[in-house]
C-alpha atoms as a PDB file:
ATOM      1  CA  UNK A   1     232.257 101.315  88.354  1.00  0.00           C
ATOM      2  CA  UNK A   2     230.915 101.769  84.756  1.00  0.00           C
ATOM      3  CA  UNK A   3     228.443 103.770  84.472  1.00  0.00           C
ATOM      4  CA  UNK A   4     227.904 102.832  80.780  1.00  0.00           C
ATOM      5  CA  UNK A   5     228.362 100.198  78.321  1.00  0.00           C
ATOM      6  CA  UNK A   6     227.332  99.732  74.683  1.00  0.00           C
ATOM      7  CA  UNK A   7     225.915  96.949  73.630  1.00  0.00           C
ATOM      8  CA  UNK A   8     227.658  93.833  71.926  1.00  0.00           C
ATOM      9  CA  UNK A   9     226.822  93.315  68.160  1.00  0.00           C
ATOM     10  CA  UNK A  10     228.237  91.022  65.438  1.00  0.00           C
ATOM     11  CA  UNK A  11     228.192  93.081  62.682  1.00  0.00           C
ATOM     12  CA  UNK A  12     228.479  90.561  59.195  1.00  0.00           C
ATOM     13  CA  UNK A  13     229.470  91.257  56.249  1.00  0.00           C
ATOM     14  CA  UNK A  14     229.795  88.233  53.621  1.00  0.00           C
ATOM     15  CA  UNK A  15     229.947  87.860  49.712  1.00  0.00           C
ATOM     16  CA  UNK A  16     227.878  85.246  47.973  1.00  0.00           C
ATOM     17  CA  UNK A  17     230.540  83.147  46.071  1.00  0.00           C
ATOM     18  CA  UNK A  18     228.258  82.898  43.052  1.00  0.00           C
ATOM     19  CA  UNK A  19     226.255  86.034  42.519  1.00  0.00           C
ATOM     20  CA  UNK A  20     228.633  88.287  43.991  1.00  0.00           C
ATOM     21  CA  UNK A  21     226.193  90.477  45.927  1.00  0.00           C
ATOM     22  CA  UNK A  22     227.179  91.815  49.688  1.00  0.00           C
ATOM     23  CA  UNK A  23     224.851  91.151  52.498  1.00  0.00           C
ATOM     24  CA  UNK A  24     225.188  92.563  55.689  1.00  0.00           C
ATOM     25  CA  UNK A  25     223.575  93.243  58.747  1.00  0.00           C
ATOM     26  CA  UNK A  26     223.772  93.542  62.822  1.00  0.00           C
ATOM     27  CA  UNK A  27     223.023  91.215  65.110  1.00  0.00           C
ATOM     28  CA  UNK A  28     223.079  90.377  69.029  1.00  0.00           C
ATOM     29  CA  UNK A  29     225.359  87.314  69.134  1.00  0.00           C
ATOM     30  CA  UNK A  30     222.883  85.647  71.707  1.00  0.00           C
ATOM     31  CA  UNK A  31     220.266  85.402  68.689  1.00  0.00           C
ATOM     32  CA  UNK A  32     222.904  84.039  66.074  1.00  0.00           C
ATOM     33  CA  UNK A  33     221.556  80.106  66.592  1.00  0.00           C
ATOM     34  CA  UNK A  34     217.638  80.737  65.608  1.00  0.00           C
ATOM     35  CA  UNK A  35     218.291  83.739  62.953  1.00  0.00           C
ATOM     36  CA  UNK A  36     221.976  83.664  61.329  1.00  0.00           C
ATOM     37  CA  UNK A  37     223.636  80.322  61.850  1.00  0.00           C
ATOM     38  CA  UNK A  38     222.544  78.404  58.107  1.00  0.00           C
ATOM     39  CA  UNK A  39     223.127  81.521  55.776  1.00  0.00           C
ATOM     40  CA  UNK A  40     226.569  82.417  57.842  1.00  0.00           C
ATOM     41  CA  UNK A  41     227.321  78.779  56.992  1.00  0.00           C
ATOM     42  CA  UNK A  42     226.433  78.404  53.349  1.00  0.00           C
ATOM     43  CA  UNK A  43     228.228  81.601  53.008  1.00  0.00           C
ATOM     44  CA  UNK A  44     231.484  80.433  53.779  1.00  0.00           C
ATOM     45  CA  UNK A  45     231.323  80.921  58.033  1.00  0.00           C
ATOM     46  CA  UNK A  46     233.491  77.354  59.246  1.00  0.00           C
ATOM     47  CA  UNK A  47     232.407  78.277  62.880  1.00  0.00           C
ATOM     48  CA  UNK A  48     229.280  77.489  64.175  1.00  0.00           C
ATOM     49  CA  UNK A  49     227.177  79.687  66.501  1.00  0.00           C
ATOM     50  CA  UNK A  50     228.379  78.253  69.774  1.00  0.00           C
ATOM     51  CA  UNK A  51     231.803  78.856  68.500  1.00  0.00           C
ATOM     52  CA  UNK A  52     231.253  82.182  68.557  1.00  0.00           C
ATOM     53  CA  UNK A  53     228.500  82.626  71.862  1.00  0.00           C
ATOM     54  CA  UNK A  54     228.268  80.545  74.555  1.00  0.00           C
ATOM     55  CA  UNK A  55     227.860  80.438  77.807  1.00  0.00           C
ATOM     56  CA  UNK A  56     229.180  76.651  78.296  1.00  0.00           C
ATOM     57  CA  UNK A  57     232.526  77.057  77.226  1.00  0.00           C
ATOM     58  CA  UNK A  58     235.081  79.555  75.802  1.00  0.00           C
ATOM     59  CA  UNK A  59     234.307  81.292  72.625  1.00  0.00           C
ATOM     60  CA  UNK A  60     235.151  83.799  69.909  1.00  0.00           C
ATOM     61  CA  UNK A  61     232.704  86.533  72.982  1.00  0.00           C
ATOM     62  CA  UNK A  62     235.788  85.698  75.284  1.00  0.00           C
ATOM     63  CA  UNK A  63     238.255  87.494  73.250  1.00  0.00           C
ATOM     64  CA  UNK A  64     235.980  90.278  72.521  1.00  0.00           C
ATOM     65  CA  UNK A  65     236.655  93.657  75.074  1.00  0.00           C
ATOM     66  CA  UNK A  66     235.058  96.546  75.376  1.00  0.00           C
ATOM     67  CA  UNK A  67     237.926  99.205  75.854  1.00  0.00           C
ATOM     68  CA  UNK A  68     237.819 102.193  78.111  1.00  0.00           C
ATOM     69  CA  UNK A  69     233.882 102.230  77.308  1.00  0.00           C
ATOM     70  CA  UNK A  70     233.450 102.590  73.772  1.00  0.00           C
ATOM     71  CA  UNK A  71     235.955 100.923  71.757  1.00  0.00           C
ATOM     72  CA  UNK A  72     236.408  97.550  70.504  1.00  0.00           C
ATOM     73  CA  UNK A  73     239.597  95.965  71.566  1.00  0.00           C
ATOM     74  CA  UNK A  74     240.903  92.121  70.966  1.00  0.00           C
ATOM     75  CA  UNK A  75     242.894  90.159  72.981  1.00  0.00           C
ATOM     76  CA  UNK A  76     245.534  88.298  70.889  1.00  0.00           C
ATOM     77  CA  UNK A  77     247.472  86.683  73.236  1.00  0.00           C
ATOM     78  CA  UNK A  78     247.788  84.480  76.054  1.00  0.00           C
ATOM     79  CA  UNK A  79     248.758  86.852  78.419  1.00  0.00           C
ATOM     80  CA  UNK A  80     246.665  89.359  77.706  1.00  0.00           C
ATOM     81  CA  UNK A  81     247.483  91.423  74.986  1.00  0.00           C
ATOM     82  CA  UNK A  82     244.990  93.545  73.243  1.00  0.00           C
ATOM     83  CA  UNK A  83     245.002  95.339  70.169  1.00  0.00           C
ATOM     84  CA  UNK A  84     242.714  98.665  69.357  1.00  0.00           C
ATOM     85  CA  UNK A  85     242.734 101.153  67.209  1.00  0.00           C
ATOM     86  CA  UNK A  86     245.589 104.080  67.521  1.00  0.00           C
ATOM     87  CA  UNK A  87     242.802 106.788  68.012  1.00  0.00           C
ATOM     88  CA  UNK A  88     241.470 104.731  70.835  1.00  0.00           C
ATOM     89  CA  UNK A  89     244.850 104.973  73.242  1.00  0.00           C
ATOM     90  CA  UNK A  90     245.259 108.046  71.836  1.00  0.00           C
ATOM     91  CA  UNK A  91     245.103 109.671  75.602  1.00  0.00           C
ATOM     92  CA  UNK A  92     246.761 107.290  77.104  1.00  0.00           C
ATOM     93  CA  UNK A  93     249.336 107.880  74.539  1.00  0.00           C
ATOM     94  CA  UNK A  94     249.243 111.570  75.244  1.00  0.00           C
ATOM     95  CA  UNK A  95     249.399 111.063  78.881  1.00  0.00           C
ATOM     96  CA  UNK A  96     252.506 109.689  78.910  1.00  0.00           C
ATOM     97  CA  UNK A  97     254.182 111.897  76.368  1.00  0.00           C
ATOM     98  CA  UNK A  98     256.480 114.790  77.258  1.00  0.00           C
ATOM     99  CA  UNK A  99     258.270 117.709  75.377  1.00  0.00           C
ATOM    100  CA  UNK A 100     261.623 115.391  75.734  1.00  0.00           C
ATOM    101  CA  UNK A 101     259.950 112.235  74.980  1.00  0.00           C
ATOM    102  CA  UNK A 102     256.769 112.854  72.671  1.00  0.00           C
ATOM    103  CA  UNK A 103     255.163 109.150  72.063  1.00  0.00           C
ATOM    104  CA  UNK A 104     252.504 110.456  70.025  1.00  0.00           C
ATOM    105  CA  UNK A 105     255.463 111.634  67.483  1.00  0.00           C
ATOM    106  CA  UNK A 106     257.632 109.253  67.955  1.00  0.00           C
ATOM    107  CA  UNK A 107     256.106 105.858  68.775  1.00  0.00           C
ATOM    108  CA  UNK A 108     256.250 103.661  71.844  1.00  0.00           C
ATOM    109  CA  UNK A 109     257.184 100.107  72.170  1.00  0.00           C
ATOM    110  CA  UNK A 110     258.165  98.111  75.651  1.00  0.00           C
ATOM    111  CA  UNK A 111     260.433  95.828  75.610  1.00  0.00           C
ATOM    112  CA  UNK A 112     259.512  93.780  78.387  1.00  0.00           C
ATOM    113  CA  UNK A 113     256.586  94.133  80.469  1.00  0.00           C
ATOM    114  CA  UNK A 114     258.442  96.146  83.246  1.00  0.00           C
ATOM    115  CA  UNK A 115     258.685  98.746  80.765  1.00  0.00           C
ATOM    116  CA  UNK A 116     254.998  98.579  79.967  1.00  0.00           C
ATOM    117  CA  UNK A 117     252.996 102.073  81.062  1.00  0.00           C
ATOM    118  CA  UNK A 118     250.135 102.412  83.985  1.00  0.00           C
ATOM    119  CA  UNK A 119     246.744 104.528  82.677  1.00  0.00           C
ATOM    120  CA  UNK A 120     245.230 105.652  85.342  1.00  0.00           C
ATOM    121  CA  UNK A 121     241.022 104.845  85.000  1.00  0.00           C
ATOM    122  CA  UNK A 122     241.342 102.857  81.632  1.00  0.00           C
ATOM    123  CA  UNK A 123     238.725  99.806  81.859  1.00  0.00           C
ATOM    124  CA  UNK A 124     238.692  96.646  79.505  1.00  0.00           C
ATOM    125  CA  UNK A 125     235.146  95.117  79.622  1.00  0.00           C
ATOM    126  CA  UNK A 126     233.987  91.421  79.200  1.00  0.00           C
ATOM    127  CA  UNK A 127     230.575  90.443  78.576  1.00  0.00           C
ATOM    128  CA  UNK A 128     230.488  86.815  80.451  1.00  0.00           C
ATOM    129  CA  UNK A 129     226.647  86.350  79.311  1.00  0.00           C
ATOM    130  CA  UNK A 130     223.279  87.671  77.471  1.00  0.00           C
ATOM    131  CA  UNK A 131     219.902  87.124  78.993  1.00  0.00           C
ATOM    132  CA  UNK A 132     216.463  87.813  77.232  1.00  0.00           C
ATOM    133  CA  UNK A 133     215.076  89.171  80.152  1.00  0.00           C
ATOM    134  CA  UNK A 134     211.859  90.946  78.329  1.00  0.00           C
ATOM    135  CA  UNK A 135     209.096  88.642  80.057  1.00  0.00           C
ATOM    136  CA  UNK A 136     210.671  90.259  83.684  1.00  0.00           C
ATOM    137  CA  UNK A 137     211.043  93.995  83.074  1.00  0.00           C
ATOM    138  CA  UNK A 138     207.648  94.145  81.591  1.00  0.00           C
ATOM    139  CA  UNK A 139     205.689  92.181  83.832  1.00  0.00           C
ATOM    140  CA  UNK A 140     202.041  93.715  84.881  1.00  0.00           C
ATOM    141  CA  UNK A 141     202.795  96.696  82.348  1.00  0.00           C
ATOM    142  CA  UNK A 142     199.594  97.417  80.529  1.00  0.00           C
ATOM    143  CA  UNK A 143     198.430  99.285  77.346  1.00  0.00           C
ATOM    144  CA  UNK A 144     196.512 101.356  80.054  1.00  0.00           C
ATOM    145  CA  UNK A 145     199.424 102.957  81.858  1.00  0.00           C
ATOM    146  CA  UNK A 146     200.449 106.714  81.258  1.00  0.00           C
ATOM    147  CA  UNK A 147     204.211 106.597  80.295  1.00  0.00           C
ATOM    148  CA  UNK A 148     205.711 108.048  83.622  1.00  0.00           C
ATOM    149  CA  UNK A 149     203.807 105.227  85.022  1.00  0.00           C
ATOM    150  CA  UNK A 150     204.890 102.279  82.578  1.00  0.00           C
ATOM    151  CA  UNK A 151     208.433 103.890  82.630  1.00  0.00           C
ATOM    152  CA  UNK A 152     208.954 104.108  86.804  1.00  0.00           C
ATOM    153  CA  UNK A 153     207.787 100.693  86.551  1.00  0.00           C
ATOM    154  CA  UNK A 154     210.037  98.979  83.685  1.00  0.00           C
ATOM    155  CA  UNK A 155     213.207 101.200  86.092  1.00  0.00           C
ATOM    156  CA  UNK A 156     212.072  99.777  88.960  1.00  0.00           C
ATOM    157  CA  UNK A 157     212.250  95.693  87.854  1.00  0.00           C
ATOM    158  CA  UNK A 158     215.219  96.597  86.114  1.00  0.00           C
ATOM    159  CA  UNK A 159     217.137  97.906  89.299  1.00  0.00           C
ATOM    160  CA  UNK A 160     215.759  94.592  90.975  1.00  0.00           C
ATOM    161  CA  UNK A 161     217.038  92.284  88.071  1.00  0.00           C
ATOM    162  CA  UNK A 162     219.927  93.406  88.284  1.00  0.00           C
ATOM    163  CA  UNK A 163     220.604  93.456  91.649  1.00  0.00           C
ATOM    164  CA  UNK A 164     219.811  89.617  91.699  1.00  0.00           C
ATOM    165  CA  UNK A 165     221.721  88.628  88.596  1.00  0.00           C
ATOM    166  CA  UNK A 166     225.395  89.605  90.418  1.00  0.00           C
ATOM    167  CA  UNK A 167     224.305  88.930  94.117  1.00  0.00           C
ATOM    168  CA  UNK A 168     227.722  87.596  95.577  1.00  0.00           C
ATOM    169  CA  UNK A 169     229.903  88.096  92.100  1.00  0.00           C
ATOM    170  CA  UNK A 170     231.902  91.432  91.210  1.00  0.00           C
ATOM    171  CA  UNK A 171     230.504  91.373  88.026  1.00  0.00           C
ATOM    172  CA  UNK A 172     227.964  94.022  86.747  1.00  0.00           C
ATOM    173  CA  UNK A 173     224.572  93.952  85.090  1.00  0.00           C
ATOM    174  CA  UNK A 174     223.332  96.653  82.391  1.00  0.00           C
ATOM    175  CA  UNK A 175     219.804  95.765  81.162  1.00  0.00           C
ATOM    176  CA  UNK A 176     219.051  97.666  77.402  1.00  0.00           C
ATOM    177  CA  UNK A 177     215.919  98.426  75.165  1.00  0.00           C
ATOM    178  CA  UNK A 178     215.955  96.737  71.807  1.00  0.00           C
ATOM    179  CA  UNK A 179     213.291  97.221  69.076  1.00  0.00           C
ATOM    180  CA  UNK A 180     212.020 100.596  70.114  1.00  0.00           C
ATOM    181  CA  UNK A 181     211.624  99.060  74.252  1.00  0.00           C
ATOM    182  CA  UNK A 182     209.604  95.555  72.978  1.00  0.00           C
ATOM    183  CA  UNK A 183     212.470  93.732  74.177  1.00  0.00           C
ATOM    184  CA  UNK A 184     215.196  94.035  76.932  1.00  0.00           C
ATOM    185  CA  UNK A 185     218.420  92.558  77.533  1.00  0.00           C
ATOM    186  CA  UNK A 186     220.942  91.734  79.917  1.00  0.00           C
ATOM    187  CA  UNK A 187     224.234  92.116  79.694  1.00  0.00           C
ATOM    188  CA  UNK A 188     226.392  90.541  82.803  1.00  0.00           C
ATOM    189  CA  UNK A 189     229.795  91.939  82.508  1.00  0.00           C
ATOM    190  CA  UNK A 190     233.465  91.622  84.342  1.00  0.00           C
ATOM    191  CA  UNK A 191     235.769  94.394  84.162  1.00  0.00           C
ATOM    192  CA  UNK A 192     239.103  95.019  85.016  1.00  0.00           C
ATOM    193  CA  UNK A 193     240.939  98.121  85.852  1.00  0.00           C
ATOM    194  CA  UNK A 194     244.951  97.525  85.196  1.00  0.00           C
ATOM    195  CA  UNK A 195     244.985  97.873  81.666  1.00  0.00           C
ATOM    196  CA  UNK A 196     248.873  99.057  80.126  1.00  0.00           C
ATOM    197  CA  UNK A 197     250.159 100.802  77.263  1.00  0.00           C
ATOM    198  CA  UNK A 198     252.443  97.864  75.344  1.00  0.00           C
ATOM    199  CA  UNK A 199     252.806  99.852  71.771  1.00  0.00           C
ATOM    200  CA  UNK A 200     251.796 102.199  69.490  1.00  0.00           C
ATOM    201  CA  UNK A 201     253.598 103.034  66.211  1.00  0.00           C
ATOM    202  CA  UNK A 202     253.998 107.058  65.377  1.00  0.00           C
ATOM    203  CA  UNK A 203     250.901 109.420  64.590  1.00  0.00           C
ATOM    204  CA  UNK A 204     252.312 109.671  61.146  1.00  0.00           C
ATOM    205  CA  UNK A 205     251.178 106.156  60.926  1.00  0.00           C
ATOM    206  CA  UNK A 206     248.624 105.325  63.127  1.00  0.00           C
ATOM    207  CA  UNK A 207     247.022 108.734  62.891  1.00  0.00           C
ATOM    208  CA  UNK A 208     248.030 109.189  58.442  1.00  0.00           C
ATOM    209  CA  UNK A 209     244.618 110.362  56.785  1.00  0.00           C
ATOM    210  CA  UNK A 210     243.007 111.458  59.583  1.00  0.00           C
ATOM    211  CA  UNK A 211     239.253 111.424  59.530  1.00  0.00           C
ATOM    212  CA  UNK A 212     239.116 111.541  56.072  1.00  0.00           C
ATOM    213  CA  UNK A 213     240.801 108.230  55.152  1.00  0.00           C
ATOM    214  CA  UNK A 214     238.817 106.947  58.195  1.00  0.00           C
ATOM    215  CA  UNK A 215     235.951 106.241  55.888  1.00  0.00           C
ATOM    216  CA  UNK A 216     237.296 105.248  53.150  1.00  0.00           C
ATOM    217  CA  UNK A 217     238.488 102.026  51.819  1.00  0.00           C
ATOM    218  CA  UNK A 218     240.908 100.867  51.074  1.00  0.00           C
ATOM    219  CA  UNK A 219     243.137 102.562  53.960  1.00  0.00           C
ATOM    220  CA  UNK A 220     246.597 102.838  54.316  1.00  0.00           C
ATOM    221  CA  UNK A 221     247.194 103.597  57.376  1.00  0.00           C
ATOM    222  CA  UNK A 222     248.746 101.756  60.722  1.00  0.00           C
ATOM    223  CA  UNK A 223     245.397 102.210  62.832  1.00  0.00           C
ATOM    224  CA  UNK A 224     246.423 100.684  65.786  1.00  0.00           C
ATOM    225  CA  UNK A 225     247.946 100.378  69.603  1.00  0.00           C
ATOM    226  CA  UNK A 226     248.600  97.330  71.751  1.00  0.00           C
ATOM    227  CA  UNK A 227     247.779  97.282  75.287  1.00  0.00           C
ATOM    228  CA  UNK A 228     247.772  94.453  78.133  1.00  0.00           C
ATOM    229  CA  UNK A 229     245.185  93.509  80.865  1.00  0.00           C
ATOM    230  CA  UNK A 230     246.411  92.825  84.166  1.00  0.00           C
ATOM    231  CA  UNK A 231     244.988  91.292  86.754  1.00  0.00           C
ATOM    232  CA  UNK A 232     245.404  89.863  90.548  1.00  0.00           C
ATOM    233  CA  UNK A 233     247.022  86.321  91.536  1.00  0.00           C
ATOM    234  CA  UNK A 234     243.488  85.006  91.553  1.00  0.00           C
ATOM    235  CA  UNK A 235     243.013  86.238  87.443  1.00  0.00           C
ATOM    236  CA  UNK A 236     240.601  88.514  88.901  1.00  0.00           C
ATOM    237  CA  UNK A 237     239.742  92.553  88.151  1.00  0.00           C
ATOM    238  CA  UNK A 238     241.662  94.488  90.773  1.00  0.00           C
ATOM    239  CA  UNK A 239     243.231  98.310  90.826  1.00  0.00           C
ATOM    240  CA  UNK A 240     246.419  98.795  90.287  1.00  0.00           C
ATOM    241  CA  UNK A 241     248.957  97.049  91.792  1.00  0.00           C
ATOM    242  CA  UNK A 242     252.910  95.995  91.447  1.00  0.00           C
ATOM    243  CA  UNK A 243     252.536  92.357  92.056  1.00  0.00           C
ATOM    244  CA  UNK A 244     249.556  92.548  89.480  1.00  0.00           C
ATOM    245  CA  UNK A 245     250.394  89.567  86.655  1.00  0.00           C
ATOM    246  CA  UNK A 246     248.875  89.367  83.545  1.00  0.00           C
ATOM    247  CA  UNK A 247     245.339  88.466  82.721  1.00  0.00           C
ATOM    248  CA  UNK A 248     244.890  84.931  81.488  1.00  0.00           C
ATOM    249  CA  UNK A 249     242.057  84.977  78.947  1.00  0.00           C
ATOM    250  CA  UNK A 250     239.481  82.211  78.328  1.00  0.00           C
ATOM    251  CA  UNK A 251     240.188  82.637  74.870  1.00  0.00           C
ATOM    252  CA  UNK A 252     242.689  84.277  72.168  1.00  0.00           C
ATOM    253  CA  UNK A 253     242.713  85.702  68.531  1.00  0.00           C
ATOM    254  CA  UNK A 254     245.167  84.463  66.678  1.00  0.00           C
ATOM    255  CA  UNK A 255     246.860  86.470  63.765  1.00  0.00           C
ATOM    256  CA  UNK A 256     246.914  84.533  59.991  1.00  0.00           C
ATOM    257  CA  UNK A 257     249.774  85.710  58.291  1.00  0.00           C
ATOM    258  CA  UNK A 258     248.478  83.818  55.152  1.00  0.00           C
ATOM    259  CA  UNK A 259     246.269  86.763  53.780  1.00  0.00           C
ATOM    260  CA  UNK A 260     242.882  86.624  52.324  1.00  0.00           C
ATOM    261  CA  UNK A 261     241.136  85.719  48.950  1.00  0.00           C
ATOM    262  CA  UNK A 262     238.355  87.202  47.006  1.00  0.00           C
ATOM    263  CA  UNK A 263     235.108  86.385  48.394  1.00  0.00           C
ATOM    264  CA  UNK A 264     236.039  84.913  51.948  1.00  0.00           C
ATOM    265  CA  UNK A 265     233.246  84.928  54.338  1.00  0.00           C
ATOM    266  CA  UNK A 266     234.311  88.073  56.732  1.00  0.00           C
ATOM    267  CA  UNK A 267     232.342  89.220  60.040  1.00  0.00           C
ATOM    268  CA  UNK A 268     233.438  91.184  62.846  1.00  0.00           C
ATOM    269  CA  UNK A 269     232.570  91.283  66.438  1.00  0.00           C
ATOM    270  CA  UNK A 270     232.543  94.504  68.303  1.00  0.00           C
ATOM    271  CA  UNK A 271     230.695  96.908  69.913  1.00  0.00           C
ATOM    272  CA  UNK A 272     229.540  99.942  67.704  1.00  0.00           C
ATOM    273  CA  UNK A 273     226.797 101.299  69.923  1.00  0.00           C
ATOM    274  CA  UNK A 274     223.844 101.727  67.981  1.00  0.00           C
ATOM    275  CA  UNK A 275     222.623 100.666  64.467  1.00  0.00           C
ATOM    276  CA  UNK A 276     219.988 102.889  62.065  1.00  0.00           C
ATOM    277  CA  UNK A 277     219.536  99.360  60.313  1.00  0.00           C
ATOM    278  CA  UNK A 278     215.253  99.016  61.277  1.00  0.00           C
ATOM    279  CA  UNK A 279     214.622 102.571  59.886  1.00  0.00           C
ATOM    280  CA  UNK A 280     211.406 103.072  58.525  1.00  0.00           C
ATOM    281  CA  UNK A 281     211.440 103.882  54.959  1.00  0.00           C
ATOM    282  CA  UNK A 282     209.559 107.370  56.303  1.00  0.00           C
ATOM    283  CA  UNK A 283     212.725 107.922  58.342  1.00  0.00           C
ATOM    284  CA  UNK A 284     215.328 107.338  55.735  1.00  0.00           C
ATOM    285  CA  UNK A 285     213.818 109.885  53.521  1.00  0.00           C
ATOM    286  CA  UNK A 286     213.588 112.251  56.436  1.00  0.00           C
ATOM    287  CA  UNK A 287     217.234 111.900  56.637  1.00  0.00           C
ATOM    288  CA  UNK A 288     218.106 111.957  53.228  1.00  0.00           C
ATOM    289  CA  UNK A 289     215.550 115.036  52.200  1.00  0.00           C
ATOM    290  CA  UNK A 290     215.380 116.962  54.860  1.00  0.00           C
ATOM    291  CA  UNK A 291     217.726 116.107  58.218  1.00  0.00           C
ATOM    292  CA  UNK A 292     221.117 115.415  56.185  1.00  0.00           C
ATOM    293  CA  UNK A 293     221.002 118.449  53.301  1.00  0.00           C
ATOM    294  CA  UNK A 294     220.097 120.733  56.435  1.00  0.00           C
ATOM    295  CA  UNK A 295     223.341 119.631  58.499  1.00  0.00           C
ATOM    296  CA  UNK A 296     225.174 120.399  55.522  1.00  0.00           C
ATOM    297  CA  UNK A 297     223.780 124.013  54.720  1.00  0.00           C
ATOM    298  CA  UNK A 298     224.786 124.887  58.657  1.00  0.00           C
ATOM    299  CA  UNK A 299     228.221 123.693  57.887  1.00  0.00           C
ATOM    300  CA  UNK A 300     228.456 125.556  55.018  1.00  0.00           C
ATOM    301  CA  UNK A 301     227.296 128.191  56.942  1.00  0.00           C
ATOM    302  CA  UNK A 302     230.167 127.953  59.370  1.00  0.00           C
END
């Protein structure tokens, strides 16, 4: 069972073709048809918002996977492959590395899938659907109530929401606070538990730079390792298991070999966990006065 899951963003970042000037932001995919859809658009976006959420047919969500609860992974093949980033598999690549044969130094590739490794505990996470489910967790809470009472409360038609929402499924349901707890919403997930090492290229290259080069731009670096979901005869989450084939996903990445151009419309779908985008101006200069400088004096320090 997971016992937690970060939420599902679509982070955007896209150039105006004639001024030139970035805009960017994060979003909740769910939303993208009432706030995002037009200016995605008339920024150069040629898919539309169902294209990329829905919950009436296969989409750009489908290929999106949560990996081993906290990375973003992307499944780029019909049989599903993933890709995610070196430092992601790192353990798994670890695990499997001995003093004869060290992976991590040297690299690992299968060649078939019978050669492909078993983690033991590694999830890859679907979100099947979102749900606005505000007007239901905070039903008959008042302006009145103390906070251990509105809080017990809010828990307590949260546990029961979710409960309903997977009666008779396998899939889970994680309810989450947006906006500071004004709004709440569900997340119904599938998650499957036979997920193998297919690649990963040597630390020199997936691991070159380190955290340094990590946040900078442009990288050179081969950040990367390719794993494969399997699943049961039904295409269903199940442990591990020989006769296990692998997962057929609703939907695929593919990989454009034909480059990009200045000022292409560029997103990307993930899941980075939390967002300081709705800071108050009082809290940025909090963090740039007073929290940051003191984080680095303490450093220093050390």
């Amino acid at each position: 069972m997971i016992t937690r899951i970060t939420t599902a963003f679509l982070i955007l970042n896209f150039s105006f073709l004639i001024s030139l000037k970035a805009d960017e932001g994060m979003w909740l995919p769910l939303l993208l048809k009432q706030l995002n859809e037009s200016d995605m658009q008339k920024n150069g976006l040629k898919l539309s918002a169902e294209d990329i959420y829905s919950i009436n047919k296969s989409c750009l969500k489908d290929a999106i996977v949560q990996f081993n609860g906290g990375c973003t992974a992307e499944v780029i093949s019909d049989k599903g492959l993933i890709l995610t980033n070196h430092h992601c598999g790192y353990g798994q690549i670890q695990a499997h590395s001995t003093v004869q044969n060290d992976l991590l130094t040297n690299g690992f590739w299968a060649m078939n899938q019978s050669q492909e490794l078993v983690n033991s505990g590694i999830t890859a996470t679907f979100i099947i659907r979102m749900e606005d489910v505000t007007s239901k967790v905070l039903a008959g809470i008042t302006d009145a109530m103390s906070d251990e009472t509105r809080n017990k409360k809010i828990n307590e038609a949260i546990g029961i929401i979710q409960k309903e929402a997977t009666a008779g499924t396998h899939y889970m349901a994680l309810i989450r606070p947006f906006f500071y707890g004004n709004e709440y919403y569900m997340f119904i997930t599938e998650t499957f538990k036979d997920v193998r090492l297919v690649g990963a290229p040597p630390s020199s290259i997936g691991k070159f730079g380190g955290e340094t080069d990590n946040w900078m731009w442009p990288r050179h670096t081969g950040d990367f390792s390719i794993f494969r979901i399997y699943a049961n005869k039904n295409n269903e989450p199940t442990e591990y298991a020989a006769d296990n084939v692998p997962y057929k996903p609703k939907y695929h990445l593919t990989v454009s070999l034909n480059g990009i151009e200045k000022n292409d419309f560029t997103m990307v779908y993930g899941f980075p966990g939390r967002t300081s985008e709705y800071l108050t101006s009082y809290a940025v200069d909090m963090i740039m006065n007073q929290s940051d400088p003191d984080k680095v004096k303490i450093r220093d320090i050390r």
